[in-house]
C-alpha atoms as a PDB file:
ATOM      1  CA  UNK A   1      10.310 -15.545   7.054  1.00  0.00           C
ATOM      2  CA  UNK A   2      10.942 -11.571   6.062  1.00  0.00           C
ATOM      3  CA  UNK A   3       8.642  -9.296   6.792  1.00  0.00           C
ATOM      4  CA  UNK A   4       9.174  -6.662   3.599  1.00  0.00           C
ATOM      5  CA  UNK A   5       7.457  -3.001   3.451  1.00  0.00           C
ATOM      6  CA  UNK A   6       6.808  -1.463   0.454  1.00  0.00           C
ATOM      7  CA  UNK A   7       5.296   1.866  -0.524  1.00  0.00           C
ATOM      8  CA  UNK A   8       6.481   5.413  -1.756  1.00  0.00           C
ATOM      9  CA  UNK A   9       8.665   7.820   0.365  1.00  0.00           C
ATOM     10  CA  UNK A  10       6.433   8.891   3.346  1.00  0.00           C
ATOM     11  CA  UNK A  11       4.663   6.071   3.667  1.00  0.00           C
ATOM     12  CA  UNK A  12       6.481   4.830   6.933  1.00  0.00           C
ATOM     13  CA  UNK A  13       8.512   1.904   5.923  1.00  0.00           C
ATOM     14  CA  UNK A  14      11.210   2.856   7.765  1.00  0.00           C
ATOM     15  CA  UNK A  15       9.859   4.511  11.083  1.00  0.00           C
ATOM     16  CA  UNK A  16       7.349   1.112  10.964  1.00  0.00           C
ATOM     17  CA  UNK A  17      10.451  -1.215  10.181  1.00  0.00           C
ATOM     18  CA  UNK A  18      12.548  -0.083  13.041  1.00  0.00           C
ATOM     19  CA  UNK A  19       9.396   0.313  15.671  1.00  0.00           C
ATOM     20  CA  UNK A  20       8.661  -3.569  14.072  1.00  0.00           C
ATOM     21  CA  UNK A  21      11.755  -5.172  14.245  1.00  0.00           C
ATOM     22  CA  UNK A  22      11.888  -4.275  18.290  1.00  0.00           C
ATOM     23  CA  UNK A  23       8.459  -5.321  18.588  1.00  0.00           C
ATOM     24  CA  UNK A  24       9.228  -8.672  17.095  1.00  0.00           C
ATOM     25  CA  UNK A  25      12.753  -9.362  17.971  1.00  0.00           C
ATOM     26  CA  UNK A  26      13.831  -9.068  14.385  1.00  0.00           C
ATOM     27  CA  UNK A  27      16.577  -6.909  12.565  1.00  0.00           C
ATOM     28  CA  UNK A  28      15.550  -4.248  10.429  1.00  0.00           C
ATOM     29  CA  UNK A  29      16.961  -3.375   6.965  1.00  0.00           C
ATOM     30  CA  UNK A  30      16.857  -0.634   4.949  1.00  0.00           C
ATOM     31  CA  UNK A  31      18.206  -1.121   1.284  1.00  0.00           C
ATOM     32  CA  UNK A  32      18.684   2.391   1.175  1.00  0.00           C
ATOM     33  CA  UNK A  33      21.109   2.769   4.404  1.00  0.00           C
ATOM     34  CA  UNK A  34      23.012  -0.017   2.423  1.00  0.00           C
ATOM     35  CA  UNK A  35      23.646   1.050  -0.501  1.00  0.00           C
ATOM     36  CA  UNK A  36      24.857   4.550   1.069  1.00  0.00           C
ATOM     37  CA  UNK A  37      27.082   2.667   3.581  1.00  0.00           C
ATOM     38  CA  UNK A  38      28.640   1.222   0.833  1.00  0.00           C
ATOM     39  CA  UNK A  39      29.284   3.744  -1.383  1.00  0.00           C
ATOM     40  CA  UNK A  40      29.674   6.243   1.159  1.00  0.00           C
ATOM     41  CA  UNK A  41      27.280   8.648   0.054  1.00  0.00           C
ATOM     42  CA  UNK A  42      23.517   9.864  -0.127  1.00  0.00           C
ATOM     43  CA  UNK A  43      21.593   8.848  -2.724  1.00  0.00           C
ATOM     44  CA  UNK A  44      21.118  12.265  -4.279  1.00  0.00           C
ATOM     45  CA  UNK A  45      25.105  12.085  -4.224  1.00  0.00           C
ATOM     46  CA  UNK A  46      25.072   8.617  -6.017  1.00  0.00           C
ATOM     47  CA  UNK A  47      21.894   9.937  -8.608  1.00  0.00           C
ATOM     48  CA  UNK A  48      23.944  12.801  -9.258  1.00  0.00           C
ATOM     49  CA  UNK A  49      27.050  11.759  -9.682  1.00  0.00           C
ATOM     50  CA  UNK A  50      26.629   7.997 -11.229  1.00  0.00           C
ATOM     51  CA  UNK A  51      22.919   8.046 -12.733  1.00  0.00           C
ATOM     52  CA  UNK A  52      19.886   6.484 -11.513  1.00  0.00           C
ATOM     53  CA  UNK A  53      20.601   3.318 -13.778  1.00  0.00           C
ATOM     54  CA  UNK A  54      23.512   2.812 -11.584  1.00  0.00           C
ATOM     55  CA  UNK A  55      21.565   2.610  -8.289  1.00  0.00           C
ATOM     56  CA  UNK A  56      19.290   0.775  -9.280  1.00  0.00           C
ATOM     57  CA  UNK A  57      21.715  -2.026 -10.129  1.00  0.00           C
ATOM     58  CA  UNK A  58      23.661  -1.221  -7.054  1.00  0.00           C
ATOM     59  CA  UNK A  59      20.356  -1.770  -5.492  1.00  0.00           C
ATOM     60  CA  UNK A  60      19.160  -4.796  -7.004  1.00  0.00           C
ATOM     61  CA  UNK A  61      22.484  -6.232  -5.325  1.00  0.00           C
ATOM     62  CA  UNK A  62      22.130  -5.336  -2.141  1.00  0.00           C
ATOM     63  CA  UNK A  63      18.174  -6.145  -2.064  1.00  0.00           C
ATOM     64  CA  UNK A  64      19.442 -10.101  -3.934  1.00  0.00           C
ATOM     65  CA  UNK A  65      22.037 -10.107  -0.566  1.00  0.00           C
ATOM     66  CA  UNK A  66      19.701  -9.133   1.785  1.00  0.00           C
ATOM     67  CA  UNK A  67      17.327 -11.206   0.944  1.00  0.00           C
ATOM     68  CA  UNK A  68      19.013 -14.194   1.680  1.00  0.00           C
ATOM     69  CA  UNK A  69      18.141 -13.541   5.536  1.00  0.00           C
ATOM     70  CA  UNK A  70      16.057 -14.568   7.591  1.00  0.00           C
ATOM     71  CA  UNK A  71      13.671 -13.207   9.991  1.00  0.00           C
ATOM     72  CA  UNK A  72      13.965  -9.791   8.435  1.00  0.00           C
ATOM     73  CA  UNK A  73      11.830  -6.705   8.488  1.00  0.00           C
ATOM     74  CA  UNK A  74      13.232  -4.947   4.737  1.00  0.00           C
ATOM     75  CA  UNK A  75      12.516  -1.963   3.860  1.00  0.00           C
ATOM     76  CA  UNK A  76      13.824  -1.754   0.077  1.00  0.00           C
ATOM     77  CA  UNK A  77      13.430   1.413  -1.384  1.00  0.00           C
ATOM     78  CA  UNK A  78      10.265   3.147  -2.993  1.00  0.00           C
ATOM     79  CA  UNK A  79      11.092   2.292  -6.372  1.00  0.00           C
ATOM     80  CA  UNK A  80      12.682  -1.437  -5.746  1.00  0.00           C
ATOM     81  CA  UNK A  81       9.125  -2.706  -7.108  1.00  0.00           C
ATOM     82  CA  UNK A  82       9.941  -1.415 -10.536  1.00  0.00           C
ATOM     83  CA  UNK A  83      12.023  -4.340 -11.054  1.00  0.00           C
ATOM     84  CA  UNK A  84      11.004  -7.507 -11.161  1.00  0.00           C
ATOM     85  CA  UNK A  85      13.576  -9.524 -10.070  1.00  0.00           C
ATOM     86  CA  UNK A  86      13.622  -7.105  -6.928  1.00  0.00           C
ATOM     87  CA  UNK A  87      10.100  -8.503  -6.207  1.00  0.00           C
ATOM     88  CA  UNK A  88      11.290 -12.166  -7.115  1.00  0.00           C
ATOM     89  CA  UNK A  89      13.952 -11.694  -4.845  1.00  0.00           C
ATOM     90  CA  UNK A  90      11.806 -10.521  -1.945  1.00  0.00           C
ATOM     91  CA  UNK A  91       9.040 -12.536  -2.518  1.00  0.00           C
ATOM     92  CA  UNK A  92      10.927 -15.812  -2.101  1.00  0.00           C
ATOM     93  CA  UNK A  93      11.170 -15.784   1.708  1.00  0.00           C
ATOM     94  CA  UNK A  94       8.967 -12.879   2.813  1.00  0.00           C
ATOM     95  CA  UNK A  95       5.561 -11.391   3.312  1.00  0.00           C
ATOM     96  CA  UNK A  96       5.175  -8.206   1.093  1.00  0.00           C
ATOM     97  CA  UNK A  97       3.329  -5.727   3.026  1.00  0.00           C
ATOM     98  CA  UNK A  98       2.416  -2.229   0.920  1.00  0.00           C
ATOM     99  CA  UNK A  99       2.340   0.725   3.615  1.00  0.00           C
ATOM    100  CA  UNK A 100       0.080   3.038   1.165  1.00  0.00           C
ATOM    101  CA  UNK A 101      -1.364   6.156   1.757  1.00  0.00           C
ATOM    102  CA  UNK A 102      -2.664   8.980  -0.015  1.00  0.00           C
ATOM    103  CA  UNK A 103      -0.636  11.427  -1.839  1.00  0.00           C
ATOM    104  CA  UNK A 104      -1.617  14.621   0.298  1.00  0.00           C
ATOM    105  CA  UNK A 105      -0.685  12.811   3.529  1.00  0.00           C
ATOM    106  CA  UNK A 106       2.419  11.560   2.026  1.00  0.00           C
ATOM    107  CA  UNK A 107       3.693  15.218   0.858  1.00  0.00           C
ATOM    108  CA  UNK A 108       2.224  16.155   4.318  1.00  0.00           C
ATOM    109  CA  UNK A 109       4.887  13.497   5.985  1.00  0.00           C
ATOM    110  CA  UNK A 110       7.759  14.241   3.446  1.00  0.00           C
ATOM    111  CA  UNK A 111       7.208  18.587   4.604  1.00  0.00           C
ATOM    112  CA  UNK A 112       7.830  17.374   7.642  1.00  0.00           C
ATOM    113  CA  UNK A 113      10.733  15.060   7.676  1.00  0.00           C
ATOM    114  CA  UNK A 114      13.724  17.138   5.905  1.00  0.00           C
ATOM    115  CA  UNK A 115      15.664  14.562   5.920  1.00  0.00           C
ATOM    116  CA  UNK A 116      13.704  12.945   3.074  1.00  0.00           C
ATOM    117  CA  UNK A 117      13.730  15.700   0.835  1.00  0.00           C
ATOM    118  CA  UNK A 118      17.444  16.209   1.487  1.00  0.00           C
ATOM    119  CA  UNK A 119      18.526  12.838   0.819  1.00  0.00           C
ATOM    120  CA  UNK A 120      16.469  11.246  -1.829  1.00  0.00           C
ATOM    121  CA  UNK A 121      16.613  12.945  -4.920  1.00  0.00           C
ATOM    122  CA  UNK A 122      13.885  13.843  -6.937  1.00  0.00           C
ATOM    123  CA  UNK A 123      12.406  11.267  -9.335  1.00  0.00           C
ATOM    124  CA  UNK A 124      11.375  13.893 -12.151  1.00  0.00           C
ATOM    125  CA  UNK A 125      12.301  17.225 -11.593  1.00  0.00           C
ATOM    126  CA  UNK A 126       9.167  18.621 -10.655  1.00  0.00           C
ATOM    127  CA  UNK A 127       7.279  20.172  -8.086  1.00  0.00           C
ATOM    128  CA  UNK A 128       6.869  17.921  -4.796  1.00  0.00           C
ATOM    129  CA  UNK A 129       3.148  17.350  -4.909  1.00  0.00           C
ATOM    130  CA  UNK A 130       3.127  17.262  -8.686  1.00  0.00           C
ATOM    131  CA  UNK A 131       5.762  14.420  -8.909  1.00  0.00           C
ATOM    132  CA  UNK A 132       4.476  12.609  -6.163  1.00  0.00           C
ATOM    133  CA  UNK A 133       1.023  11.994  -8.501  1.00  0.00           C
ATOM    134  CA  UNK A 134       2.935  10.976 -11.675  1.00  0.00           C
ATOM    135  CA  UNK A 135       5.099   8.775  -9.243  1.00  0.00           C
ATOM    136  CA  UNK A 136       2.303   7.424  -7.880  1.00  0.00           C
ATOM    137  CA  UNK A 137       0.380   7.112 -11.196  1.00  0.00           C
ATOM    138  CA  UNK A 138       3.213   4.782 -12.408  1.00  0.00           C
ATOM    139  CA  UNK A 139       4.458   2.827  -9.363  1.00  0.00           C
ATOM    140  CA  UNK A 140       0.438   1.697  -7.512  1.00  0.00           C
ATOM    141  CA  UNK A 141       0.158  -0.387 -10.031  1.00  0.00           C
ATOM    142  CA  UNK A 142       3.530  -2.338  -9.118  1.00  0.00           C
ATOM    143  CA  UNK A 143       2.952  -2.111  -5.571  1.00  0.00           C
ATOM    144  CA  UNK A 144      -0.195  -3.548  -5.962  1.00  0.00           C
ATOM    145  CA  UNK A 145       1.243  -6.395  -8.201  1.00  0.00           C
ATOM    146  CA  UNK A 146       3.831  -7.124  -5.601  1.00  0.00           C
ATOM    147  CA  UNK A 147       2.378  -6.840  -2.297  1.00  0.00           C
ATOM    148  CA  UNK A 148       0.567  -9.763  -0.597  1.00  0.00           C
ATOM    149  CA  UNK A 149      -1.249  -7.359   1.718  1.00  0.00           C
ATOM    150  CA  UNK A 150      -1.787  -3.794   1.699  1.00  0.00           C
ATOM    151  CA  UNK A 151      -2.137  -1.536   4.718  1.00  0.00           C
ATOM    152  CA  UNK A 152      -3.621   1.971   4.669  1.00  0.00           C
ATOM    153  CA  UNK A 153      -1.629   4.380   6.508  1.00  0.00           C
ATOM    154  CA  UNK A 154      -3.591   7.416   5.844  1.00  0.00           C
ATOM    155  CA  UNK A 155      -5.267   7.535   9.224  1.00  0.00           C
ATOM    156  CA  UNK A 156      -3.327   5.383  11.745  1.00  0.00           C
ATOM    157  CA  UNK A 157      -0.781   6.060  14.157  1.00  0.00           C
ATOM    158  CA  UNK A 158       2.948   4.664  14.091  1.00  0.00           C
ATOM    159  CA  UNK A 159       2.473   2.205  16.360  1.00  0.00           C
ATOM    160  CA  UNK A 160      -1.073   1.192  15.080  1.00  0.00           C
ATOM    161  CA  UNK A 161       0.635   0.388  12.129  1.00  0.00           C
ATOM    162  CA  UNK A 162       2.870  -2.075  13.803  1.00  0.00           C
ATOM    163  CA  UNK A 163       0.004  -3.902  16.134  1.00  0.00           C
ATOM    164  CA  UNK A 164      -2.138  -4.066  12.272  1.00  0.00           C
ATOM    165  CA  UNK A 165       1.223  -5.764  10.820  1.00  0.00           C
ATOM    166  CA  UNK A 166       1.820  -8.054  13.754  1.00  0.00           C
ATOM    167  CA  UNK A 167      -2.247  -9.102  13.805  1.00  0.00           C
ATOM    168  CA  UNK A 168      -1.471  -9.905   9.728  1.00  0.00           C
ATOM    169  CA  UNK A 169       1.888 -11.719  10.556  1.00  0.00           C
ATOM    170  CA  UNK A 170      -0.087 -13.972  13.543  1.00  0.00           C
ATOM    171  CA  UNK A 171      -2.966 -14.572  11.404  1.00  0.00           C
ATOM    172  CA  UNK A 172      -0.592 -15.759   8.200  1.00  0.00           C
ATOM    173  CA  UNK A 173       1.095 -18.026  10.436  1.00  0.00           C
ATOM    174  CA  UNK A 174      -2.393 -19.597  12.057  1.00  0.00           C
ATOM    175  CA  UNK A 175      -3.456 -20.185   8.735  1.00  0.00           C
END
């Protein structure tokens, strides 16, 4: 079984993947890495040059590959939920965890790591904080549709993050 992570930019899906996967002895996989491994270039490079519509179906791909592994942690990215058969394909051998938080703490996070605001491009060409509540606004409801459990990430450290995850993974499997 996969362990997936799901949840907007910020919300620690990769810095809780990686710190997972050595907990548990698992690999950890970020869509996102892929599909800039194999185009060679950042995501705001691939947006800008080829179009969102493009990496999205670059992404589906890579999310459809990946998820034929086992004994994953995925992180696909933010807006991987959007699409349907991105959730089917995750879904089929994987627990869907949403890492949520709220939208002040996740600007908070994304002010401080620069590499997310230099890599990922913006969604709608708006102010940080103000596209992070129409993003929001429009995406909850999918992560809420898609996830299987949700984990609030608001007030918790890194690692209490992980030992929450592993306590849901143990109790899934004793049930």
């Amino acid at each position: 079984m996969n362990i997936i992570l799901i949840g907007y930019r910020g919300a620690g899906k990769s810095t809780v993947g990686r710190m997972l996967a050595a907990r548990a002895g698992k690999r950890f996989v970020d869509s996102d890495d892929l599909v800039e491994k194999h185009l060679g270039a950042s995501i705001s490079e691939i947006v800008r040059s080829k179009g969102w519509k493009y990496f999205r179906a670059l992404e589906k791909r890579v999310i459809e590959e990946i998820c034929r592994g086992d004994h994953l942690i995925i992180a696909p990215g933010g807006g991987a939920v959007l699409d349907p058969a991105n959730v089917r394909s995750l879904r089929k051998n994987g627990l869907i965890i949403w890492l949520q938080a709220d939208g002040e703490v996740l600007h908070r996070r994304m002010v401080q790591d620069p590499g997310t605001t230099a890599s990922r491009p913006t969604l709608t060409g708006k102010g940080a904080l103000e596209e992070l509540e129409e993003v929001l606004a429009i995406r909850n409801p999918y992560y809420a549709q898609a996830a299987d459990v949700e984990v609030d990430t608001s007030t918790l450290g890194r690692e209490e993050v992980v030992e929450k995850i592993l306590a849901i993974v143990r109790e899934r499997r004793g049930a």
